[in-house]
N, C-alpha and C. Protein backbone atom coordinates (compact mmCIF):
# COMPACT_ATOMS: atom_id res chain seq x y z
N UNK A 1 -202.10 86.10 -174.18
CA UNK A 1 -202.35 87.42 -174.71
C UNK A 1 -201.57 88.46 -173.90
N UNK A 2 -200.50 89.27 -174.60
CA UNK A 2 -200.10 90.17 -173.59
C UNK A 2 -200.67 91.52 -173.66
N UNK A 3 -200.57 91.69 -172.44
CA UNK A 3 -201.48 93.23 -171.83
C UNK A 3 -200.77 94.73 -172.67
N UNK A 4 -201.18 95.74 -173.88
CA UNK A 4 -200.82 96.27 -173.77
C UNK A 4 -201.02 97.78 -173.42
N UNK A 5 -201.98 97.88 -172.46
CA UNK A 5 -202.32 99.08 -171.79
C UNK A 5 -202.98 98.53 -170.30
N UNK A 6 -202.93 99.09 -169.65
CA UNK A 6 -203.38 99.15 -168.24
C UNK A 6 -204.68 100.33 -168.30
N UNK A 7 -205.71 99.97 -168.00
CA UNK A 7 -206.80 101.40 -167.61
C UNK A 7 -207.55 101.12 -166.06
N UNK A 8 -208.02 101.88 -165.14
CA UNK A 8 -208.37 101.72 -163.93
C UNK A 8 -208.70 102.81 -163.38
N UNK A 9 -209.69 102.70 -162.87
CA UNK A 9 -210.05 104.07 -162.10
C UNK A 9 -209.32 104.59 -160.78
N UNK A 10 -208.45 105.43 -160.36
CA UNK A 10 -207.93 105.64 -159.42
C UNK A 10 -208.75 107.25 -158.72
N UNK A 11 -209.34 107.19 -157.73
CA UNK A 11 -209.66 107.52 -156.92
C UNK A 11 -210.84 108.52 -157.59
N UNK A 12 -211.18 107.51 -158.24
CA UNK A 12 -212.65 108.54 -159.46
C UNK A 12 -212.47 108.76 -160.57
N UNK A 13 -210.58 108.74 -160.74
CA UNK A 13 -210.88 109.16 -161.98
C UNK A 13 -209.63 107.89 -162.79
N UNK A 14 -210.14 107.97 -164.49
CA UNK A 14 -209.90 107.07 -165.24
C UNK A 14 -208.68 107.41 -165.48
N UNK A 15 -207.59 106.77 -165.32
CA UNK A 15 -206.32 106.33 -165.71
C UNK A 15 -205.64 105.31 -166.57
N UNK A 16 -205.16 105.73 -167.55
CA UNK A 16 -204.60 104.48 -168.41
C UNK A 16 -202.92 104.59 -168.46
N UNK A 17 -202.02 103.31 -168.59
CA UNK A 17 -201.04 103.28 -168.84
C UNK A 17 -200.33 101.88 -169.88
N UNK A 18 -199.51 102.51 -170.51
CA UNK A 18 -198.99 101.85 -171.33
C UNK A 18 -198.27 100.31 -171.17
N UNK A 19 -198.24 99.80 -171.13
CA UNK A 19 -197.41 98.69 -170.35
C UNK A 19 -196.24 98.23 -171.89
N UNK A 20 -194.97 97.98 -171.24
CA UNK A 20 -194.28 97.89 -172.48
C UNK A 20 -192.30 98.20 -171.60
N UNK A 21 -191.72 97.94 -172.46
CA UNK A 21 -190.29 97.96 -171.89
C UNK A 21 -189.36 99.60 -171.99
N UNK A 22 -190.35 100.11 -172.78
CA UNK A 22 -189.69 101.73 -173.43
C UNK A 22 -189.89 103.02 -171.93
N UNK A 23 -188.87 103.63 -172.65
CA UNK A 23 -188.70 104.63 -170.67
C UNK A 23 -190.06 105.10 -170.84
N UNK A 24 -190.82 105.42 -169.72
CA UNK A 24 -192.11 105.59 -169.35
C UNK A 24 -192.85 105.16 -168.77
N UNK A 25 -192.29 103.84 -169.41
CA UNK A 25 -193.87 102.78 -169.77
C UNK A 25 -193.75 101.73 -168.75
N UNK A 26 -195.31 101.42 -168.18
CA UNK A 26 -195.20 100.42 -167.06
C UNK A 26 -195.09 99.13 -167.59
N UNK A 27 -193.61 98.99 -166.40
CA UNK A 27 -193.28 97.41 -166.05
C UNK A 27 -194.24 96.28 -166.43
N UNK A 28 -194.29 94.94 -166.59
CA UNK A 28 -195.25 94.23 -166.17
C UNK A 28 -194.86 93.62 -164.62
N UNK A 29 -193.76 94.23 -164.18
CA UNK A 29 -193.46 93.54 -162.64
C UNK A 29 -193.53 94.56 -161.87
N UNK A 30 -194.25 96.27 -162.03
CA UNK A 30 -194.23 96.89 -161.49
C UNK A 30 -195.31 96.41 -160.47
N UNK A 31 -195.15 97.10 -159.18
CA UNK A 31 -196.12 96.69 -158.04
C UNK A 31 -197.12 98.18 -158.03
N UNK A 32 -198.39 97.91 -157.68
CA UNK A 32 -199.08 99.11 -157.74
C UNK A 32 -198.64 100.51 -156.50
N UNK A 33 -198.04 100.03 -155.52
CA UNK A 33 -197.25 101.17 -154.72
C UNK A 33 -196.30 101.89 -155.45
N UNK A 34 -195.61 101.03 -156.44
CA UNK A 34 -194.49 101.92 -157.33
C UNK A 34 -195.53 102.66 -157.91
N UNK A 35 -196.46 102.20 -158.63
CA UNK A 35 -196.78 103.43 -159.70
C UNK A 35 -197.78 104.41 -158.75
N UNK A 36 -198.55 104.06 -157.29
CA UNK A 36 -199.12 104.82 -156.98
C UNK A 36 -198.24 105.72 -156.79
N UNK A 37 -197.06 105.66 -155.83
CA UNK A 37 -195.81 106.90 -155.33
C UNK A 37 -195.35 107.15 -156.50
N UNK A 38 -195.44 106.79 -157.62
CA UNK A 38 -193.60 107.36 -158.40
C UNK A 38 -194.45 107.63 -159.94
N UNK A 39 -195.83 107.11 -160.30
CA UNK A 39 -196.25 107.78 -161.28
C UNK A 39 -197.17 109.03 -161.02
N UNK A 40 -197.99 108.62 -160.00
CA UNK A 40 -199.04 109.65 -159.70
C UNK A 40 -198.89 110.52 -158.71
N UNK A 41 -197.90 110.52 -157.83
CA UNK A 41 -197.47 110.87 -156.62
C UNK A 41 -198.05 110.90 -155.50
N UNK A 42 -198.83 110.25 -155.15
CA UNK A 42 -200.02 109.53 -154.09
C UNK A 42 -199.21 108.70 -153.31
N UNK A 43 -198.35 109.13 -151.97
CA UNK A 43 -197.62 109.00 -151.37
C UNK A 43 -198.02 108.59 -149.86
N UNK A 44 -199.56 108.46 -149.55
CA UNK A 44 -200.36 108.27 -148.53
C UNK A 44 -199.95 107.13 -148.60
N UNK A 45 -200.37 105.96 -149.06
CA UNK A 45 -199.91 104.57 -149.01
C UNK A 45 -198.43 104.70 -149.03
N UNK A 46 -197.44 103.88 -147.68
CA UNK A 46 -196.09 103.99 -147.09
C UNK A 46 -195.78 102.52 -148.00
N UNK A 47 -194.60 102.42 -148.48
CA UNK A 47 -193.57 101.51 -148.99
C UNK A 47 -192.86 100.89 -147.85
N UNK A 48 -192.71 100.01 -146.87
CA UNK A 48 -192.02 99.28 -145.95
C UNK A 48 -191.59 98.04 -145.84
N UNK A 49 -192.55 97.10 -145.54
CA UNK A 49 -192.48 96.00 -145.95
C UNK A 49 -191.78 94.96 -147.05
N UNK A 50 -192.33 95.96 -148.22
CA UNK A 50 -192.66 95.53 -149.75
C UNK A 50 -192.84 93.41 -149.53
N UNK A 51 -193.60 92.91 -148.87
CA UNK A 51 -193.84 91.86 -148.77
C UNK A 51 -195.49 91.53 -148.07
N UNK A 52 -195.89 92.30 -147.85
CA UNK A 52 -197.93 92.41 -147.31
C UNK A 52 -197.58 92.26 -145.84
N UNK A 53 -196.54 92.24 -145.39
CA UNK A 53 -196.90 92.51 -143.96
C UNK A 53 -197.13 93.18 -142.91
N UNK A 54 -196.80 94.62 -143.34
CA UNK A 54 -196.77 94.96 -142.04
C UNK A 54 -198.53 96.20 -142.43
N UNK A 55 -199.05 96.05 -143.91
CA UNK A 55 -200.10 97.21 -143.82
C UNK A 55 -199.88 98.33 -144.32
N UNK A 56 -198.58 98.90 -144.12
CA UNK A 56 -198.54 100.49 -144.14
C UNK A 56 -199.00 101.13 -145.69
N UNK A 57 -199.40 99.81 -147.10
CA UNK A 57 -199.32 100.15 -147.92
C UNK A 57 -200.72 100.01 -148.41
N UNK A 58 -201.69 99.71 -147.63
CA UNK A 58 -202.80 99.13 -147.84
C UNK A 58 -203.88 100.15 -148.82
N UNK A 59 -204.36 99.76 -149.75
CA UNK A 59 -205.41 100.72 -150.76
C UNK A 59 -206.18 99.67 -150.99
N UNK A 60 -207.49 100.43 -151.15
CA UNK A 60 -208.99 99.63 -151.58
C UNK A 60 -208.62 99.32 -153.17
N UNK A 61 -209.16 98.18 -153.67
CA UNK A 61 -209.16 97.69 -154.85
C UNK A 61 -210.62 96.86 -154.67
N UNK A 62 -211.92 97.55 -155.77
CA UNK A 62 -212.98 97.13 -155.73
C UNK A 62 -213.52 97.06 -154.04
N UNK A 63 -213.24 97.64 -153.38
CA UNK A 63 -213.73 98.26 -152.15
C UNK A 63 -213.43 97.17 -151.19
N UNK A 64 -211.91 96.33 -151.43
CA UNK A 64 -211.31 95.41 -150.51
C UNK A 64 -210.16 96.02 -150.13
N UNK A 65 -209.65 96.11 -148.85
CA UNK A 65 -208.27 96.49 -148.58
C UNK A 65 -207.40 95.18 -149.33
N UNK A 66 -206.18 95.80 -149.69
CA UNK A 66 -205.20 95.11 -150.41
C UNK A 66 -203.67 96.12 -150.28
N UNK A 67 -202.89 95.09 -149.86
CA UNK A 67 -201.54 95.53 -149.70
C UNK A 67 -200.93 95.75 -151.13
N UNK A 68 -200.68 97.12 -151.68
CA UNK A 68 -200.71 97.53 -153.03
C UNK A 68 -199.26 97.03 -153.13
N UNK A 69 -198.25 96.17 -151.98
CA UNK A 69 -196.68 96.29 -152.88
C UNK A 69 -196.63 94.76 -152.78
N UNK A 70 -198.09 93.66 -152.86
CA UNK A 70 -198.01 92.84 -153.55
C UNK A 70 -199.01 92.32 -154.67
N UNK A 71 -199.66 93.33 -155.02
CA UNK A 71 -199.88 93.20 -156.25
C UNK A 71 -199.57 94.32 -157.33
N UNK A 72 -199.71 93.62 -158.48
CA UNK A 72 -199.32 94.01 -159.58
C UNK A 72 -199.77 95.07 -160.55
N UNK A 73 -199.33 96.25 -160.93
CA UNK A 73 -200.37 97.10 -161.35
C UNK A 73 -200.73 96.62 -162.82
N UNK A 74 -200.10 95.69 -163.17
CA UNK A 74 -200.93 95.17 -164.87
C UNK A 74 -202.40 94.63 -164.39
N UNK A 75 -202.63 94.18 -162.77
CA UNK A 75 -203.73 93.39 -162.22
C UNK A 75 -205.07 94.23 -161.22
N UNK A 76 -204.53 95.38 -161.72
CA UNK A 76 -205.79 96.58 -161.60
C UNK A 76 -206.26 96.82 -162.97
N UNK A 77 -205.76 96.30 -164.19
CA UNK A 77 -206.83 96.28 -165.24
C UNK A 77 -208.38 96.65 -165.39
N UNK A 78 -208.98 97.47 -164.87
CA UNK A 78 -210.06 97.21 -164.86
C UNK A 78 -210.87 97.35 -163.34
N UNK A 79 -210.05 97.42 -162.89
CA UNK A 79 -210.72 97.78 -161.51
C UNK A 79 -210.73 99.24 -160.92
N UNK A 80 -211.28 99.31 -159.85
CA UNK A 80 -211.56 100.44 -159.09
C UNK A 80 -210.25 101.14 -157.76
N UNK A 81 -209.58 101.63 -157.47
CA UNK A 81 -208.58 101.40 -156.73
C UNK A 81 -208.48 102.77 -155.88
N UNK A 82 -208.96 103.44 -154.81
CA UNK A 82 -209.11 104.25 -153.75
C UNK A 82 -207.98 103.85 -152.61
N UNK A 83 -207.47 105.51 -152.32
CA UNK A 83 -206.08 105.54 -151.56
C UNK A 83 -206.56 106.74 -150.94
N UNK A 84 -206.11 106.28 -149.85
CA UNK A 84 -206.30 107.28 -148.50
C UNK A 84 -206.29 109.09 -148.94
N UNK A 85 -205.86 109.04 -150.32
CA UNK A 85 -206.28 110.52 -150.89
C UNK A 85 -207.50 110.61 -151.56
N UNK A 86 -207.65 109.72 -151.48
CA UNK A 86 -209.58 109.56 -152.32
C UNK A 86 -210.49 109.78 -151.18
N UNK A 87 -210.14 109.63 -150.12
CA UNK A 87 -211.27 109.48 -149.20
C UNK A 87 -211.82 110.44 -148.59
N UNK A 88 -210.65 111.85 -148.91
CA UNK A 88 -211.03 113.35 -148.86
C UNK A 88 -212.01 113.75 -149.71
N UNK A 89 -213.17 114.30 -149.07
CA UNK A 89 -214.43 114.97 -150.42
C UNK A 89 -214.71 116.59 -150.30
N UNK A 90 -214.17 117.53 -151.11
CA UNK A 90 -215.21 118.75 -151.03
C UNK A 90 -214.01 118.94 -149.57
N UNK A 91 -212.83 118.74 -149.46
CA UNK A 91 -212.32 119.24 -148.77
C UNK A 91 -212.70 118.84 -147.52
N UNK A 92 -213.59 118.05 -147.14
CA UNK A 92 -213.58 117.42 -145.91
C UNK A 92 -213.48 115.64 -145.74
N UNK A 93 -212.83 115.84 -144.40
CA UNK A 93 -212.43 114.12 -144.49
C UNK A 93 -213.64 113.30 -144.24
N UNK A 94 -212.95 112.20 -144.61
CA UNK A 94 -214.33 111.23 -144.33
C UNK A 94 -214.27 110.78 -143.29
N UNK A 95 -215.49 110.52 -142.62
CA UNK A 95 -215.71 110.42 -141.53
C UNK A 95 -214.96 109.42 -140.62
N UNK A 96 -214.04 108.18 -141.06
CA UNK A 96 -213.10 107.39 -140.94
C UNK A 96 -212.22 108.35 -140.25
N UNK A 97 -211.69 108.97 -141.39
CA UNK A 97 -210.52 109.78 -140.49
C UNK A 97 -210.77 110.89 -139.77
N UNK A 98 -212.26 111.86 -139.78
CA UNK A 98 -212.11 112.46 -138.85
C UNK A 98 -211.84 111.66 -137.74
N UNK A 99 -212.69 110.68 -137.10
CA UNK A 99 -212.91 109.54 -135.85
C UNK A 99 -211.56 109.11 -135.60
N UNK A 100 -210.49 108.78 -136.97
CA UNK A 100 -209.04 108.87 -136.35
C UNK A 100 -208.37 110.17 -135.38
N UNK A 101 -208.97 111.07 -135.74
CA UNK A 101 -208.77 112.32 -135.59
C UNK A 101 -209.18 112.76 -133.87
N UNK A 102 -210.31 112.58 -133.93
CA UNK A 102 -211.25 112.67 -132.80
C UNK A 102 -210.60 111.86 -131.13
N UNK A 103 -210.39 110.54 -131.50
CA UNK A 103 -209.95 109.39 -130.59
C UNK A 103 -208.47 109.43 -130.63
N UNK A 104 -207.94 109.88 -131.36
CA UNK A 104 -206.35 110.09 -131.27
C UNK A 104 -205.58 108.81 -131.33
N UNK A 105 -206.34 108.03 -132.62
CA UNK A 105 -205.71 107.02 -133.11
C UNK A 105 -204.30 106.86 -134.12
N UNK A 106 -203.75 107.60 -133.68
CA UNK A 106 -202.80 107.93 -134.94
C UNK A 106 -201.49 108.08 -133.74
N UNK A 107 -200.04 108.11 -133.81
CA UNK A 107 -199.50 108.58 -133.71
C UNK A 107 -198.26 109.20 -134.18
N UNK A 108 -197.08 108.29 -134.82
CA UNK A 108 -195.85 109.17 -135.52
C UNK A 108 -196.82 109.08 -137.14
N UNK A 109 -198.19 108.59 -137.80
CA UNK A 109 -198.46 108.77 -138.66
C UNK A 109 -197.87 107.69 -140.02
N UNK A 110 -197.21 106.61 -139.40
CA UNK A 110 -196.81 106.17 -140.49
C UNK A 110 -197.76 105.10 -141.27
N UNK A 111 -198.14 104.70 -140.36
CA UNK A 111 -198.78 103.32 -140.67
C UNK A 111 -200.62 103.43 -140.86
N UNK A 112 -200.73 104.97 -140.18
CA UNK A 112 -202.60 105.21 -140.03
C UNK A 112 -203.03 105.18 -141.49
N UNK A 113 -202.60 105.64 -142.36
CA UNK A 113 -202.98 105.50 -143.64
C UNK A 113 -203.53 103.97 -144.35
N UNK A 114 -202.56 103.00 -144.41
CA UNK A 114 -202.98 101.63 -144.56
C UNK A 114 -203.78 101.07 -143.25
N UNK A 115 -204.14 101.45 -142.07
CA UNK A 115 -204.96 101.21 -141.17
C UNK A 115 -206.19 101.69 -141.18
N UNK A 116 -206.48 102.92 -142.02
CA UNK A 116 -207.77 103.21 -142.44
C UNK A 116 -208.67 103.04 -143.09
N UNK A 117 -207.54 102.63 -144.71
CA UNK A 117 -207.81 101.75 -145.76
C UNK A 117 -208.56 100.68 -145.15
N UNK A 118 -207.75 99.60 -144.07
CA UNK A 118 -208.20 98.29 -143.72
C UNK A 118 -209.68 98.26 -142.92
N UNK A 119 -209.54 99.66 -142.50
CA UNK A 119 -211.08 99.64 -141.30
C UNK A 119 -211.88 100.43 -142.25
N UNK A 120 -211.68 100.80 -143.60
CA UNK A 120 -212.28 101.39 -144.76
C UNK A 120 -213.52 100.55 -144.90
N UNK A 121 -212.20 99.22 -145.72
CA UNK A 121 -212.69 98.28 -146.76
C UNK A 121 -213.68 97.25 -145.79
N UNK A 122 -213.46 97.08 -144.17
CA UNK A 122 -214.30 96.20 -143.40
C UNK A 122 -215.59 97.30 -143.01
N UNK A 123 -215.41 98.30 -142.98
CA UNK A 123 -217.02 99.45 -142.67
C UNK A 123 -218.25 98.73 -143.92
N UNK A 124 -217.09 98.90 -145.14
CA UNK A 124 -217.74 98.81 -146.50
C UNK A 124 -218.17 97.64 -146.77
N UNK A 125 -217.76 96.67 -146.26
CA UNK A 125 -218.44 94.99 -146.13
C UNK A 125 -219.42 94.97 -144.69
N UNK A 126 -219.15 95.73 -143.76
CA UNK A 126 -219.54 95.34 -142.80
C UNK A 126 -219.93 96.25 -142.19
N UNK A 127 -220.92 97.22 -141.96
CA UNK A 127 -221.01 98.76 -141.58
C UNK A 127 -221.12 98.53 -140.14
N UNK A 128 -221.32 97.71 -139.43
CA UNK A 128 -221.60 97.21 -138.30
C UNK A 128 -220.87 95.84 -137.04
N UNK A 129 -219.39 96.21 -137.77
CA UNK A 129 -218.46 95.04 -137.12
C UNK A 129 -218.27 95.05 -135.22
N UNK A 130 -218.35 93.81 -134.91
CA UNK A 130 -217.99 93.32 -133.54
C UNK A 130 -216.30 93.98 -133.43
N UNK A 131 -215.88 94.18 -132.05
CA UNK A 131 -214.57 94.29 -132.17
C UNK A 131 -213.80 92.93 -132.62
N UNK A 132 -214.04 91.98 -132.14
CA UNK A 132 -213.48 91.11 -132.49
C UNK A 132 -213.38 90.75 -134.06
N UNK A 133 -214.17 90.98 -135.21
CA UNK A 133 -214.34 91.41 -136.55
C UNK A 133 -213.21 92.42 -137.15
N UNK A 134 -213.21 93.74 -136.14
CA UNK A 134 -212.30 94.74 -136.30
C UNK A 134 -210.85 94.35 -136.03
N UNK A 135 -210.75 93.50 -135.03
CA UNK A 135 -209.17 92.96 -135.35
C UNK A 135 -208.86 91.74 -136.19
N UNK A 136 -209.35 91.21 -136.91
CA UNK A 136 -209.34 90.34 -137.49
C UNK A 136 -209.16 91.18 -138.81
N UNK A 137 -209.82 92.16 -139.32
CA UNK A 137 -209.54 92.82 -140.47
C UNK A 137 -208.61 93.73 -139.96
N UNK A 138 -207.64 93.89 -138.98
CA UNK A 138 -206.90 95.12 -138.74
C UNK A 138 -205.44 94.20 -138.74
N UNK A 139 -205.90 92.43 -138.65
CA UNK A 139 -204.44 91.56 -138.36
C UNK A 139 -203.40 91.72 -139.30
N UNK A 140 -203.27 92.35 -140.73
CA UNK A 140 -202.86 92.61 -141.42
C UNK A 140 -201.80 93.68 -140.84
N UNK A 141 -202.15 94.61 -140.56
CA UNK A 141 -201.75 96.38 -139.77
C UNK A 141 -200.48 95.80 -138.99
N UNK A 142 -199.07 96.65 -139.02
CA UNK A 142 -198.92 96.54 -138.17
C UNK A 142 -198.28 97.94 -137.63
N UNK A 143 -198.89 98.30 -136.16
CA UNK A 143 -198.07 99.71 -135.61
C UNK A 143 -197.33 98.95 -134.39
N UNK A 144 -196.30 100.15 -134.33
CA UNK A 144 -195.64 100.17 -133.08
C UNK A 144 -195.69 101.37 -131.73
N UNK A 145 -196.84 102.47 -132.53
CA UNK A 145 -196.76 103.32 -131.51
C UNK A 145 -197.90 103.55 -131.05
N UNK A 146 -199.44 103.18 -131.19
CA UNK A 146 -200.54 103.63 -130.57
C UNK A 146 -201.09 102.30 -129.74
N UNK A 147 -202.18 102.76 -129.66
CA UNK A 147 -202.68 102.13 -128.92
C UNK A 147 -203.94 101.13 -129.91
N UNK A 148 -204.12 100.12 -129.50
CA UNK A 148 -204.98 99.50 -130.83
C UNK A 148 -206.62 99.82 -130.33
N UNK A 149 -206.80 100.53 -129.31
CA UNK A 149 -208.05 100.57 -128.23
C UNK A 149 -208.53 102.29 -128.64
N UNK A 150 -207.58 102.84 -129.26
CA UNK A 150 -208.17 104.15 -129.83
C UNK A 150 -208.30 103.85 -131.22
N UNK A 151 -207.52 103.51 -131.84
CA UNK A 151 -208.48 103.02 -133.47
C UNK A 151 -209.22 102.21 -133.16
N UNK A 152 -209.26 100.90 -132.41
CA UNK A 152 -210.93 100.26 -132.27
C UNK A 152 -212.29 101.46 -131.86
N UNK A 153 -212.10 102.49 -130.73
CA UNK A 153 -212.72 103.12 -130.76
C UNK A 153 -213.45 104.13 -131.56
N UNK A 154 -212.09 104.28 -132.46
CA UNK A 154 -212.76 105.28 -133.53
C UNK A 154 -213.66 104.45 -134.69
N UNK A 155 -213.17 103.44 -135.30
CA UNK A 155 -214.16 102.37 -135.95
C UNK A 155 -215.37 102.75 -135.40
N UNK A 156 -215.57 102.19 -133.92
CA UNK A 156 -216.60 102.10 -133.61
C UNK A 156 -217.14 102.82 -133.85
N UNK A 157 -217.22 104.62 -133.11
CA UNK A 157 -217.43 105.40 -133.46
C UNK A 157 -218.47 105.41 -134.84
N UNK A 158 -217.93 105.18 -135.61
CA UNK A 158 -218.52 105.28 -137.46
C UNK A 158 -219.24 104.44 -137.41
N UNK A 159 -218.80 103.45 -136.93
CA UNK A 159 -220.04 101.73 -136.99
C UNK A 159 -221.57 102.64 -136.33
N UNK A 160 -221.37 103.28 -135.21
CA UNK A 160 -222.53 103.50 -134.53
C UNK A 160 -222.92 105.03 -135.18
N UNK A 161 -222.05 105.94 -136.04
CA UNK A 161 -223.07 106.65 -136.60
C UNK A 161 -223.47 106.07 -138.07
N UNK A 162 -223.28 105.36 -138.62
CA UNK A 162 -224.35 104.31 -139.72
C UNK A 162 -222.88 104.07 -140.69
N UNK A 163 -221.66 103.95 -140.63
CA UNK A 163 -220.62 103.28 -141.25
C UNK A 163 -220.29 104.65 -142.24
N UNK A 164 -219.71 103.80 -142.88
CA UNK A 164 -218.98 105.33 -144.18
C UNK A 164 -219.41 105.07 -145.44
N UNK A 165 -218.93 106.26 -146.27
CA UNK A 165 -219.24 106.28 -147.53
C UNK A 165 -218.53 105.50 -148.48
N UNK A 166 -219.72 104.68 -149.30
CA UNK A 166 -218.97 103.75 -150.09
C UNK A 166 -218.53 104.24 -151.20
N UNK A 167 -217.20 104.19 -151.51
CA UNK A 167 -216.26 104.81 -152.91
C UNK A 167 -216.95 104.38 -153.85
């Protein structure tokens, strides 16, 4: 059966797209980073890799981190899909990233975005992770400029005021 519309909730709200070969219309080999950056302009999730390794592209899908430039956006059909611009409410951040904020887990900014996602989607399974838990869901990530002992701290942080809000 081929797919000919795409619908999915992106960051609350309902989105549909056409799927089909005509200018507009999504690819069936488009990756969901293309259409997050280049249809919607949701540019928080970084393009690097384009192979799941290094993180920088990471968005919740059904409240799992997932490296959006290897899957497929015909394969959000139906699902739920939150990006580091969803996680802003009422103009204030969520408590994730204030605690990035706070601990000074961040530095040239490239990669904190898919690193938040990842300590998002493990709060949201796990409101209460061991560090050793926290790098195991962070093995995905990869930075080159901070320190991995101030984003463990800031996790923590959230773990011990009762985890975050589930999307």
């Amino acid at each position: 059966m081929k797919l000919e519309k795409v619908t999915f909730k992106l960051n609350g709200t309902e989105r549909s797209l056409s799927v089909g070969d005509l200018y507009g219309q999504l690819k069936p080999s488009e990756t969901l980073i293309e259409t997050l950056r280049e249809r919607f302009g949701l540019t928080g999730a970084k393009l690097s890799c384009n192979d799941g390794a290094c993180g920088c592209c990471t968005v919740l899908v059904d409240n799992v981190a997932v490296p959006s430039c290897t899957m497929l956006t015909v394969d959000a059909d139906g699902k739920s899909i939150v990006t580091i611009e969803g996680l802003e409410q009422n103009g204030k951040l969520d408590p994730l990233q204030q605690a990035f904020v706070e601990h000074y887990a961040f530095q040239c900014g490239f990669c904190t975005p898919g690193i938040i996602m990842a300590a998002k989607g493990l709060l949201i399974k796990n409101p209460h992770p061991t560090r050793e838990e926290v790098g195991e869901a962070l093995a995905g990530n990869f930075c080159r400029c901070i320190s991995q002992y101030h984003v463990y701290d800031a996790i923590e942080s959230v773990a011990q005021m009762g985890g975050v809000r589930d999307e």
